[in-house]
N, C-alpha and C. Protein backbone atom coordinates (compact mmCIF):
# COMPACT_ATOMS: atom_id res chain seq x y z
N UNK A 1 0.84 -1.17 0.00
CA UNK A 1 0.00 0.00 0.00
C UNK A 1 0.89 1.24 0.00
N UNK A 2 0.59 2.21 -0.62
CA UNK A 2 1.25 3.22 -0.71
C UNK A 2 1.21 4.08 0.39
N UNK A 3 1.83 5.51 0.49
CA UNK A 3 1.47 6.31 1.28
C UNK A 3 0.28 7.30 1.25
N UNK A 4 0.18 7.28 -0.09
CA UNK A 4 -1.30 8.15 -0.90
C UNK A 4 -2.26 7.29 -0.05
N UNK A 5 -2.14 6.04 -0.80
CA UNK A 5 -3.47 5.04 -0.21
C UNK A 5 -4.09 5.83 1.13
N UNK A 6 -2.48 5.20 1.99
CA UNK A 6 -2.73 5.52 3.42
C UNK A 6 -3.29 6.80 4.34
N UNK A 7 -2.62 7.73 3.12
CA UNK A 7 -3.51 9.45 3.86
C UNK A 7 -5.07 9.02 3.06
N UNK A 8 -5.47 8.89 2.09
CA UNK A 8 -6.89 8.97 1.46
C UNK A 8 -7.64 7.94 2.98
N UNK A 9 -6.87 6.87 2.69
CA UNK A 9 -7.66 5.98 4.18
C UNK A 9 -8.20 6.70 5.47
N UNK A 10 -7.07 7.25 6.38
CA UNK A 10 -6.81 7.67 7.49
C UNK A 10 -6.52 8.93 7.69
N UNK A 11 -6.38 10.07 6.85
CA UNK A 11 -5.88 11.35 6.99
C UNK A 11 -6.72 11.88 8.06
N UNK A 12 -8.06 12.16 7.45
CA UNK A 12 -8.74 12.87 8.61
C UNK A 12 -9.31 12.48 9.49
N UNK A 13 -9.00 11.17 10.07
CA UNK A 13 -9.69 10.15 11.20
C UNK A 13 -8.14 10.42 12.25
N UNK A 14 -7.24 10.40 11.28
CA UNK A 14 -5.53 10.67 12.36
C UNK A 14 -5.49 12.24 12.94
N UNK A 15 -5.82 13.16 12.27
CA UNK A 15 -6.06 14.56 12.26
C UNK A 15 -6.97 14.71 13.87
N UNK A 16 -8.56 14.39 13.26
CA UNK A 16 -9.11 14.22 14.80
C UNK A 16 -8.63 13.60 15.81
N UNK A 17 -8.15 12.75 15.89
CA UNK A 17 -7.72 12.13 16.88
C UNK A 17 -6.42 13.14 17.56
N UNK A 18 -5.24 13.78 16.31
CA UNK A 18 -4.40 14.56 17.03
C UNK A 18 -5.00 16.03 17.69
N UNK A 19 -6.08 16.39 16.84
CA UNK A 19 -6.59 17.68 17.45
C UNK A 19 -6.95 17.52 18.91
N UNK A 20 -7.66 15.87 18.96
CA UNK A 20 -8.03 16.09 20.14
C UNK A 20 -7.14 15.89 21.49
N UNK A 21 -6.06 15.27 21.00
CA UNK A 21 -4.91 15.75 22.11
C UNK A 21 -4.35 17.10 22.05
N UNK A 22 -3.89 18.06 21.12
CA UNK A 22 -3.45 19.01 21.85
C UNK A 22 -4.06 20.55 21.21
N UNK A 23 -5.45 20.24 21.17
CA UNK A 23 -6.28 21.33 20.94
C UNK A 23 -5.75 22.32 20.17
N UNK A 24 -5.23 22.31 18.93
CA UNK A 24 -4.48 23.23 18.31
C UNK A 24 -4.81 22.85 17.01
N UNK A 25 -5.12 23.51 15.85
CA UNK A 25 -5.12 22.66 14.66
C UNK A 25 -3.70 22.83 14.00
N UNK A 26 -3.28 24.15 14.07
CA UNK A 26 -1.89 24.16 13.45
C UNK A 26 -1.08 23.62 13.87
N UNK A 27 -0.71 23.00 14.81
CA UNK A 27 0.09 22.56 15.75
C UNK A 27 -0.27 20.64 15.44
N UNK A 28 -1.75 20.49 15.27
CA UNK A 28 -1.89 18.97 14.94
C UNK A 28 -1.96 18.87 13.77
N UNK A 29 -1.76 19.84 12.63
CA UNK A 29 -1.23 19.78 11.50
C UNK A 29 0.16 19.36 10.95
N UNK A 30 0.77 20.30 11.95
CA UNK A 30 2.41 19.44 11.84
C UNK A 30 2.68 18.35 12.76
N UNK A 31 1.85 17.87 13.66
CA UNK A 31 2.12 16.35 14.22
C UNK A 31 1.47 15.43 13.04
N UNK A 32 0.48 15.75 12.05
CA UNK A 32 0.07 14.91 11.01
C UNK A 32 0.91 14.65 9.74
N UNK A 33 1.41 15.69 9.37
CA UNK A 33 2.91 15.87 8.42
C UNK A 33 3.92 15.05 9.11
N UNK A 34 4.36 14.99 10.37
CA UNK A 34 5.48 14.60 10.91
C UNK A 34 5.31 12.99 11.26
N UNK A 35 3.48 12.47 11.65
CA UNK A 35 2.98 11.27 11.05
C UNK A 35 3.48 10.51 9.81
N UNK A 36 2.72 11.18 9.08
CA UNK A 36 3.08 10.42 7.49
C UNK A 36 4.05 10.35 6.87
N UNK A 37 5.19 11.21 7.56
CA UNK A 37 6.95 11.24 7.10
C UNK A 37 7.30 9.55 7.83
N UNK A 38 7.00 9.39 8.84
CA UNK A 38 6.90 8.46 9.64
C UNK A 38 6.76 7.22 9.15
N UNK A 39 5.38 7.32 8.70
CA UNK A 39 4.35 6.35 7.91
C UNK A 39 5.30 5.98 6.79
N UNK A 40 5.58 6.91 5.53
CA UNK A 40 5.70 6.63 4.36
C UNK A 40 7.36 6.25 4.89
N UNK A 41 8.05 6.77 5.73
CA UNK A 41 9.51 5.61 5.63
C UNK A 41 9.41 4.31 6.39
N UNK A 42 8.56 4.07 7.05
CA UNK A 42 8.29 3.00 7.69
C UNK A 42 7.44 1.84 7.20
N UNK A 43 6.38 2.37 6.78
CA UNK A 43 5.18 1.26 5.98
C UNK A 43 6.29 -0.03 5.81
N UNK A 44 7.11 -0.23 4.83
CA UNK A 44 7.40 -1.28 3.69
C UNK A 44 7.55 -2.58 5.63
N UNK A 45 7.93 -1.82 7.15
CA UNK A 45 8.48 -2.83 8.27
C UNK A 45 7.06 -2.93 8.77
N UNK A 46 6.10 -3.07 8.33
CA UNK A 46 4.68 -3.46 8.62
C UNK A 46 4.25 -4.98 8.22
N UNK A 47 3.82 -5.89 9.23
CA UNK A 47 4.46 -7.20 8.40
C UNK A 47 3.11 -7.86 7.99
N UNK A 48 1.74 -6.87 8.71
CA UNK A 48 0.29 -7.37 8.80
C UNK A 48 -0.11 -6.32 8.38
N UNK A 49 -0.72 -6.10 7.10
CA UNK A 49 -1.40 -5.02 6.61
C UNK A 49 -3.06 -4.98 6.96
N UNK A 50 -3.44 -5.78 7.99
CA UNK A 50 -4.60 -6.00 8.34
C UNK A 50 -4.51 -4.98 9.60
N UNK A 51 -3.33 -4.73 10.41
CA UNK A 51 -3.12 -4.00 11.81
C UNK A 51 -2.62 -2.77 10.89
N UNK A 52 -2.77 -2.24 9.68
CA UNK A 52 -2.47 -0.60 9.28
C UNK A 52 -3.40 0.22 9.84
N UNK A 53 -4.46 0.53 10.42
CA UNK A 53 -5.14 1.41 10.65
C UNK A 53 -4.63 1.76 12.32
N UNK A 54 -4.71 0.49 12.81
CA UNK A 54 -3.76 0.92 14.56
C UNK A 54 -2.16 0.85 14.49
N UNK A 55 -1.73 0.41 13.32
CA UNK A 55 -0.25 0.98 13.56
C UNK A 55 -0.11 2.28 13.08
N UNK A 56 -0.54 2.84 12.53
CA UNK A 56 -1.25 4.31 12.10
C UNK A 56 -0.90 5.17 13.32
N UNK A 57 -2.42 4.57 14.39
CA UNK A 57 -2.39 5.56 15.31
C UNK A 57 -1.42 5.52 16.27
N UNK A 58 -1.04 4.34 16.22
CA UNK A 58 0.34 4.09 17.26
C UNK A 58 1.43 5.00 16.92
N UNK A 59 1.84 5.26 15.62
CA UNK A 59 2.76 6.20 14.70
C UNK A 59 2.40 7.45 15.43
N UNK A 60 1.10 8.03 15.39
CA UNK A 60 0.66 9.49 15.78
C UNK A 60 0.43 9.45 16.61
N UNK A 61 0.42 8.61 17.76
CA UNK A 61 0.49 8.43 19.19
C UNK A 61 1.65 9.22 19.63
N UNK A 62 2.61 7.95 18.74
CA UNK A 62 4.53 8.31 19.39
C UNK A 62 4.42 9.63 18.52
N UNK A 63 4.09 10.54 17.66
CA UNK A 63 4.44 11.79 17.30
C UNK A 63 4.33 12.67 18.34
N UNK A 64 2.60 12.59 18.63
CA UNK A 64 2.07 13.50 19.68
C UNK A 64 3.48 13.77 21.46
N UNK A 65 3.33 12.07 21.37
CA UNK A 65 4.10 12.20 22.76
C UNK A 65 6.07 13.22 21.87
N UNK A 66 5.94 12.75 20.94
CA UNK A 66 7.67 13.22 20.71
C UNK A 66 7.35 14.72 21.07
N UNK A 67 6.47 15.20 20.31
CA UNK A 67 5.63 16.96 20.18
C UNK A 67 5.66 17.20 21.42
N UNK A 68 5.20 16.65 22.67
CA UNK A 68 5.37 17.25 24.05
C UNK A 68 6.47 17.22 24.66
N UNK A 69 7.00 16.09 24.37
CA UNK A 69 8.78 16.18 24.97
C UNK A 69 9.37 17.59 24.50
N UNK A 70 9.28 17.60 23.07
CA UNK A 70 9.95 18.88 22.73
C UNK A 70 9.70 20.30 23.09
N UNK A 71 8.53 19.93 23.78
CA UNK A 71 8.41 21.13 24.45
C UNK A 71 8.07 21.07 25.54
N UNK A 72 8.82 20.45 25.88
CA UNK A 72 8.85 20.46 27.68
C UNK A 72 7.66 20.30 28.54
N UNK A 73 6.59 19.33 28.31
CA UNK A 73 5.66 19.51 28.79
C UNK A 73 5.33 18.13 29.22
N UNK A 74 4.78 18.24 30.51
CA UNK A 74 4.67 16.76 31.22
C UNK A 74 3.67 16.04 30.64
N UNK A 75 4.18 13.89 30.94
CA UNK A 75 3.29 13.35 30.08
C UNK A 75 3.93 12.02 30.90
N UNK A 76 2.88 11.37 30.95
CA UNK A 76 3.02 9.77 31.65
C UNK A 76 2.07 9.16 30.55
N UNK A 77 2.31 7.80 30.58
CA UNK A 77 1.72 6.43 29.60
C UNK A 77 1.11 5.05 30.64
N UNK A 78 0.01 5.48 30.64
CA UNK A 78 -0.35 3.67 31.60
C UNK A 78 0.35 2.42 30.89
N UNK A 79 0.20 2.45 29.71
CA UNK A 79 0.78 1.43 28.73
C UNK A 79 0.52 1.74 27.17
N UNK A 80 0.92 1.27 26.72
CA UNK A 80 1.22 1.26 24.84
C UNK A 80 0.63 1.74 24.31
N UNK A 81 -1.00 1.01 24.69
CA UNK A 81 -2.16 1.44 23.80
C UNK A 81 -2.99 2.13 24.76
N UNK A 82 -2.62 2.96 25.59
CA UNK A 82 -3.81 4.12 26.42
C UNK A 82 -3.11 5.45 25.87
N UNK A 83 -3.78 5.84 25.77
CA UNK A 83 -4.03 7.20 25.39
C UNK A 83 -3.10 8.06 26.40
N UNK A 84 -2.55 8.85 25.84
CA UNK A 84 -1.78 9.98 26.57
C UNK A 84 -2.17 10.97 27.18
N UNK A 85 -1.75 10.85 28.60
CA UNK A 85 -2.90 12.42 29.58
C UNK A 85 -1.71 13.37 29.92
N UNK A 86 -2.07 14.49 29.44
CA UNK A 86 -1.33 16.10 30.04
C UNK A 86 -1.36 15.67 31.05
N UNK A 87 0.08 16.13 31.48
CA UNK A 87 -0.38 16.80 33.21
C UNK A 87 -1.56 17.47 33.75
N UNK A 88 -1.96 17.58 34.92
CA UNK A 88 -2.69 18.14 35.12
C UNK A 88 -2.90 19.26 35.46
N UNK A 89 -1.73 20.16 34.50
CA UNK A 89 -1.71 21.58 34.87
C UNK A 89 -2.78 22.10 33.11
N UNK A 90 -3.04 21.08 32.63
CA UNK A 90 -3.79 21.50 31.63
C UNK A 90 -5.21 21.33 32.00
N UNK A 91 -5.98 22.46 31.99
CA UNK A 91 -7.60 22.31 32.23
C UNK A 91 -8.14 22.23 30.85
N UNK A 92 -9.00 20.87 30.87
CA UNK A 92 -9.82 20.25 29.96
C UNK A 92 -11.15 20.82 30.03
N UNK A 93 -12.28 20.16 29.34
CA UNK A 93 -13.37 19.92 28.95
C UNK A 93 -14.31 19.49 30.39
N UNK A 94 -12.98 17.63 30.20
CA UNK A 94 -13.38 17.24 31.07
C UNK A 94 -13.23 17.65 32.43
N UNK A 95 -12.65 18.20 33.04
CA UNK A 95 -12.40 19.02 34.24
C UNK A 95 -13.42 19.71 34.78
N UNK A 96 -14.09 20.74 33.53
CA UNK A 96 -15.61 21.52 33.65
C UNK A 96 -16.14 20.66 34.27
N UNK A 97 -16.85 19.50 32.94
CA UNK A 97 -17.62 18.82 33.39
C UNK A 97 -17.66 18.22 34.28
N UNK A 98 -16.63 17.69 35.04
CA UNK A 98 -16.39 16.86 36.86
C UNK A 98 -16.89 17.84 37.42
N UNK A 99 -16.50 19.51 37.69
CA UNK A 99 -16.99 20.11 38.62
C UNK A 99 -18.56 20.75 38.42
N UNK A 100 -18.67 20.31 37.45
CA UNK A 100 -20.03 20.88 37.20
C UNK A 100 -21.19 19.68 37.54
N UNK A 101 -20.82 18.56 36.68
CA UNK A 101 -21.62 17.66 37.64
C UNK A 101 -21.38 16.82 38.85
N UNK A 102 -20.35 17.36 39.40
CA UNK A 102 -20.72 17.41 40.82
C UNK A 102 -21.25 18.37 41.94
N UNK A 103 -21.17 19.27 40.85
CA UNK A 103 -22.44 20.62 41.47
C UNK A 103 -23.90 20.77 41.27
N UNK A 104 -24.46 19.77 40.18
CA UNK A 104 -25.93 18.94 40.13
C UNK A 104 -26.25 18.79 41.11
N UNK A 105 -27.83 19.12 41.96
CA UNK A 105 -28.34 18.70 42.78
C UNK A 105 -28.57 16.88 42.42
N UNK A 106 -28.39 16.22 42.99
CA UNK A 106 -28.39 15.32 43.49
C UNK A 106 -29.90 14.51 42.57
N UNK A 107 -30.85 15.00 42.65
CA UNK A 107 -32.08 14.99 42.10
C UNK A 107 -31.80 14.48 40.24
N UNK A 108 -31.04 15.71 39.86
CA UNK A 108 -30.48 15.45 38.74
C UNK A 108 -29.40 14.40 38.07
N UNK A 109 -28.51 14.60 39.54
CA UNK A 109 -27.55 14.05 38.87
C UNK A 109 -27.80 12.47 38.73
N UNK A 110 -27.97 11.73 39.21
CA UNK A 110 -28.89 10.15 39.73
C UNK A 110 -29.28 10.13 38.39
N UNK A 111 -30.42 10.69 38.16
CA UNK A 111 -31.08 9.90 36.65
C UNK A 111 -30.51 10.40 34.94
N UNK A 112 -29.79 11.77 35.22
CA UNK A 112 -28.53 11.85 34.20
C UNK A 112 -27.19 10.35 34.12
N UNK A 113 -26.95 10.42 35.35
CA UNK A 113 -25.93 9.74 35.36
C UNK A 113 -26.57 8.02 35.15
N UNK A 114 -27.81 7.20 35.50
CA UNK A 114 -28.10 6.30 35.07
C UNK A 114 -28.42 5.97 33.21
N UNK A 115 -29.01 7.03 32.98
CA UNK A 115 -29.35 7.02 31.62
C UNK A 115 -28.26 7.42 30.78
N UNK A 116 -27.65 8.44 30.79
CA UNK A 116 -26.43 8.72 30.03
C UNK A 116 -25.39 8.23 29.91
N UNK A 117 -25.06 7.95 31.29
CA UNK A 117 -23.92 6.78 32.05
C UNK A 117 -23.74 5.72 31.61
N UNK A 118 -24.81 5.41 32.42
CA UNK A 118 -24.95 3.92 32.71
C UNK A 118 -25.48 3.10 31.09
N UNK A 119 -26.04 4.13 30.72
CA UNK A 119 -26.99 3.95 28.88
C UNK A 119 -28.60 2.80 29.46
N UNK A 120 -29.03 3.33 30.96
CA UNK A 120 -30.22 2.36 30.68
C UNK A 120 -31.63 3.43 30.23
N UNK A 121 -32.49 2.52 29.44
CA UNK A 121 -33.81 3.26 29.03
C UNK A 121 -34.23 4.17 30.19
N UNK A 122 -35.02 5.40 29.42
CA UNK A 122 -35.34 5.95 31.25
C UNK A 122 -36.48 5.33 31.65
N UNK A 123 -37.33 4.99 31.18
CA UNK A 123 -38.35 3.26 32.19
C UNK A 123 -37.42 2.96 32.91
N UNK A 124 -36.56 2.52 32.88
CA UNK A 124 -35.63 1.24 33.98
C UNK A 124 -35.36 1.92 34.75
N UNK A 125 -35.08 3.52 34.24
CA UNK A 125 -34.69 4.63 35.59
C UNK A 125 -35.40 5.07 36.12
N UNK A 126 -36.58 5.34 35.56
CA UNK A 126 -37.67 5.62 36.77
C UNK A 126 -37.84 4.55 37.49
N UNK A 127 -38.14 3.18 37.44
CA UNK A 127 -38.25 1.82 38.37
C UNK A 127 -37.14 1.89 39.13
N UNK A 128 -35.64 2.26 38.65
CA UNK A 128 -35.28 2.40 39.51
C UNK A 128 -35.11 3.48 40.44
N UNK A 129 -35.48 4.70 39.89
CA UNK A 129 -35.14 5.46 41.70
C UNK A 129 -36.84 5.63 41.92
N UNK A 130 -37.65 4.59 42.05
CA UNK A 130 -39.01 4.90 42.43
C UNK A 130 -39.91 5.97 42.18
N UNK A 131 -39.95 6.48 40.92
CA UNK A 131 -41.18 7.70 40.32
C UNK A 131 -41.21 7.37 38.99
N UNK A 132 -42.17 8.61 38.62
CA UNK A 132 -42.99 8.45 37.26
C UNK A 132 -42.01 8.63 35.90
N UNK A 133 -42.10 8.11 35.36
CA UNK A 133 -41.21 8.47 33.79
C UNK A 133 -41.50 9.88 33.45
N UNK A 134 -42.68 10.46 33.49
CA UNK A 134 -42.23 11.81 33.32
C UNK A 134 -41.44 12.33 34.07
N UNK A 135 -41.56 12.39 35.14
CA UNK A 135 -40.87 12.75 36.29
C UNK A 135 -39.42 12.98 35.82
N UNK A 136 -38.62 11.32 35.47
CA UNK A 136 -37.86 10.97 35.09
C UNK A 136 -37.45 12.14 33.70
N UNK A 137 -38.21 11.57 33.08
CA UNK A 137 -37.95 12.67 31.65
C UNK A 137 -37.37 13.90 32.09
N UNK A 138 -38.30 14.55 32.89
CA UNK A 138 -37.50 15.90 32.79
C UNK A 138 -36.78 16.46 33.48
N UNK A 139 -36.29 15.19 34.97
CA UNK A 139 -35.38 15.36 35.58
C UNK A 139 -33.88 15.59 34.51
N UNK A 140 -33.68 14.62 33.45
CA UNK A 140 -32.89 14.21 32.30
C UNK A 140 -32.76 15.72 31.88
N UNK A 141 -33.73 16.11 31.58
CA UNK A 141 -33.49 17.32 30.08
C UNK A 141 -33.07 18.38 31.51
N UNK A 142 -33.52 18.50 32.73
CA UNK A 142 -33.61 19.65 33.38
C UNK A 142 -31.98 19.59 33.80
N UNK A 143 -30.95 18.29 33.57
CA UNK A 143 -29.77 17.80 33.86
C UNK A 143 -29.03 18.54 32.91
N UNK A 144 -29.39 18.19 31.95
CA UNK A 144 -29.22 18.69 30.36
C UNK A 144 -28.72 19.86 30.37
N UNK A 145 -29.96 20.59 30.39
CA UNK A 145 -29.84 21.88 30.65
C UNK A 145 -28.88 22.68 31.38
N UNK A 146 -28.53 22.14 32.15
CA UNK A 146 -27.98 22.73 33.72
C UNK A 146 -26.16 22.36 33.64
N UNK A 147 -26.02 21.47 32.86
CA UNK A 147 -24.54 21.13 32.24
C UNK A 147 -24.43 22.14 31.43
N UNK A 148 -24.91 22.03 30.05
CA UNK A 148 -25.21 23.47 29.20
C UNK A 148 -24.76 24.81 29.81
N UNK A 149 -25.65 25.05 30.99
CA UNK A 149 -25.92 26.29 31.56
C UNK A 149 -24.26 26.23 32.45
N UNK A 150 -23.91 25.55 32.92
CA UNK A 150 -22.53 25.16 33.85
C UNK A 150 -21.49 25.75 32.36
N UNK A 151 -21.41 25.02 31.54
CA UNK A 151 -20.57 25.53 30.31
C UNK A 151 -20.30 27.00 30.11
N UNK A 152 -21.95 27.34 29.67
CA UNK A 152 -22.11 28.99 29.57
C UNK A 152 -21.17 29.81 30.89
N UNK A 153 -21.50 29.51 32.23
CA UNK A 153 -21.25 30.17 33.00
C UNK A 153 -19.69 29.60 33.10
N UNK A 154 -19.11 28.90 33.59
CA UNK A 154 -17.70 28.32 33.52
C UNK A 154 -17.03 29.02 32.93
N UNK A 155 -16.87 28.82 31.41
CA UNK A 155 -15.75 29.15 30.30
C UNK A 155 -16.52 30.20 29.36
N UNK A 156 -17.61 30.61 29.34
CA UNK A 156 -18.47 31.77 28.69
C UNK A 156 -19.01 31.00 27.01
N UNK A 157 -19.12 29.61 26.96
CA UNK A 157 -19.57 29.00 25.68
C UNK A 157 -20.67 30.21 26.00
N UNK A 158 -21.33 29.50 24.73
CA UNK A 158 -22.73 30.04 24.13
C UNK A 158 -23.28 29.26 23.27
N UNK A 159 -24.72 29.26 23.08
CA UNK A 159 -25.37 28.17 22.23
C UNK A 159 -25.11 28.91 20.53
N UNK A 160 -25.28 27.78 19.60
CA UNK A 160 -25.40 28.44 18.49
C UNK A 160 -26.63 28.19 17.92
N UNK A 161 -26.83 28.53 16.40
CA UNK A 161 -28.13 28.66 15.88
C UNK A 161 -28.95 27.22 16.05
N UNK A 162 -28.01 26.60 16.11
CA UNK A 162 -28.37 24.96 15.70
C UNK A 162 -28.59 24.66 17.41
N UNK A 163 -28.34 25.48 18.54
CA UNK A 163 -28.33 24.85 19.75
C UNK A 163 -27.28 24.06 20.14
N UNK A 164 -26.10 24.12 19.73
CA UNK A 164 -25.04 23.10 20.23
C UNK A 164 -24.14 24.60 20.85
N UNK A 165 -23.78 24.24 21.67
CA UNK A 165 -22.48 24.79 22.79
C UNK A 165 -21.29 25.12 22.24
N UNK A 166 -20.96 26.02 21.95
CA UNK A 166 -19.40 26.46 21.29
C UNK A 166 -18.65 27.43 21.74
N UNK A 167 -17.43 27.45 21.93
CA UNK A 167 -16.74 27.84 22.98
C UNK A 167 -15.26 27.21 23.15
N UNK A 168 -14.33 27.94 23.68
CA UNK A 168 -13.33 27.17 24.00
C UNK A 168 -12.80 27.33 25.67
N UNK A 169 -12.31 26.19 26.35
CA UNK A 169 -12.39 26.21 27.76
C UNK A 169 -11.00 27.43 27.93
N UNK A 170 -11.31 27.82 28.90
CA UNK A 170 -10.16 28.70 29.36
C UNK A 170 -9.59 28.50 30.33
N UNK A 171 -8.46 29.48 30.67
CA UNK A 171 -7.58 28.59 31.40
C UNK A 171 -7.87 28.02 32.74
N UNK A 172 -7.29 27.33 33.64
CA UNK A 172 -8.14 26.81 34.85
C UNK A 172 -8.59 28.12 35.83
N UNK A 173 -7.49 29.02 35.68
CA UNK A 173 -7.56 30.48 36.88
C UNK A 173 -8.67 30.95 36.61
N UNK A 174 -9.27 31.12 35.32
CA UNK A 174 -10.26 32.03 34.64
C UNK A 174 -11.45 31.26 35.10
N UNK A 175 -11.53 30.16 34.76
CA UNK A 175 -12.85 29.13 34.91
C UNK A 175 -13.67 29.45 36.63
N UNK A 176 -15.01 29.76 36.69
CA UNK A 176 -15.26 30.22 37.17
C UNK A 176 -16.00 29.09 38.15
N UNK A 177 -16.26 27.35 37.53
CA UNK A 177 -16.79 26.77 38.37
C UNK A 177 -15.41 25.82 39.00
N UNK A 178 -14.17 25.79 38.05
CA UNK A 178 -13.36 24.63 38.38
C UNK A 178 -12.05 25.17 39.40
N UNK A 179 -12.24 26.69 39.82
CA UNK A 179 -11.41 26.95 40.59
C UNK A 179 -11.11 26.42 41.62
């Protein structure tokens, strides 16, 4: 397989995946260039062309981590194939969201966290915390909402036309629920 092949395959499935480690597109632009330099001198020591799509990401795995070494920025590995976590001097997404839903009344958080969580129907969640499925229902959306609303207020997102949340998190000092 060539290297053409291989970007037409995987280009923009490797791309997302690097954006979403280090939130930058220009920056996971040249970890994707510095990928496929990778890729295209390496391919021919690939001995299972059935494992090209995860030796791929393994390639832009080890880029990403080379990209933080070089700039001095802390980074531990549970093992091979887990995913690489910043230190925790970087405030995430996920960070918001921990302190935000753990600032859910309690009411909410229970049948968000069974249904969304857990992925059971909300029938099974109303049977289980003992009330009505409506009840249930709009405990869910009123959860919904209130994450949403945690976003807005946190990092200053805002909804767009379409209703989806857009925004970028700011830094942890600034963040107004994760201080």
């Amino acid at each position: 397989m060539t290297t053409k092949q291989v970007w037409t395959l995987y280009s923009e499935d490797l791309k997302r995946f690097i954006i979403s480690k280090v939130k930058d597109t220009t920056i996971a632009d040249d970890i994707l260039q510095d990928t496929f330099i990778k890729i295209h001198t390496k391919i021919h020591s690939l001995k299972d062309i059935t494992k090209l799509k995860s030796w791929c990401f393994t390639v832009a795995r080890n880029s990403i981590l080379d990209y933080w070494k070089s700039t001095n920025k802390t980074f531990e590995i549970a093992n091979f194939e887990s995913e690489s976590k910043i230190s925790e001097t970087i405030h995430t997404e996920k960070d918001c969201l921990r302190s935000i839903l753990k600032n859910l009344p309690k009411k909410y958080r229970d049948p968000l966290f069974l249904s969304d969580i857990k992925g059971m129907k909300q029938q099974e969640v109303a049977n289980e915390l003992n009330q009505s499925l409506p009840t249930t229902k709009s405990q869910i959306q009123r959860a919904r909402k209130l994450i949403a609303q945690g976003f807005m207020d946190c990092c200053g997102f805002v909804l767009n036309d379409d209703g989806n949340l857009v925004g970028e998190i700011k830094e942890k000092e600034d963040c107004k629920v994760c201080k």
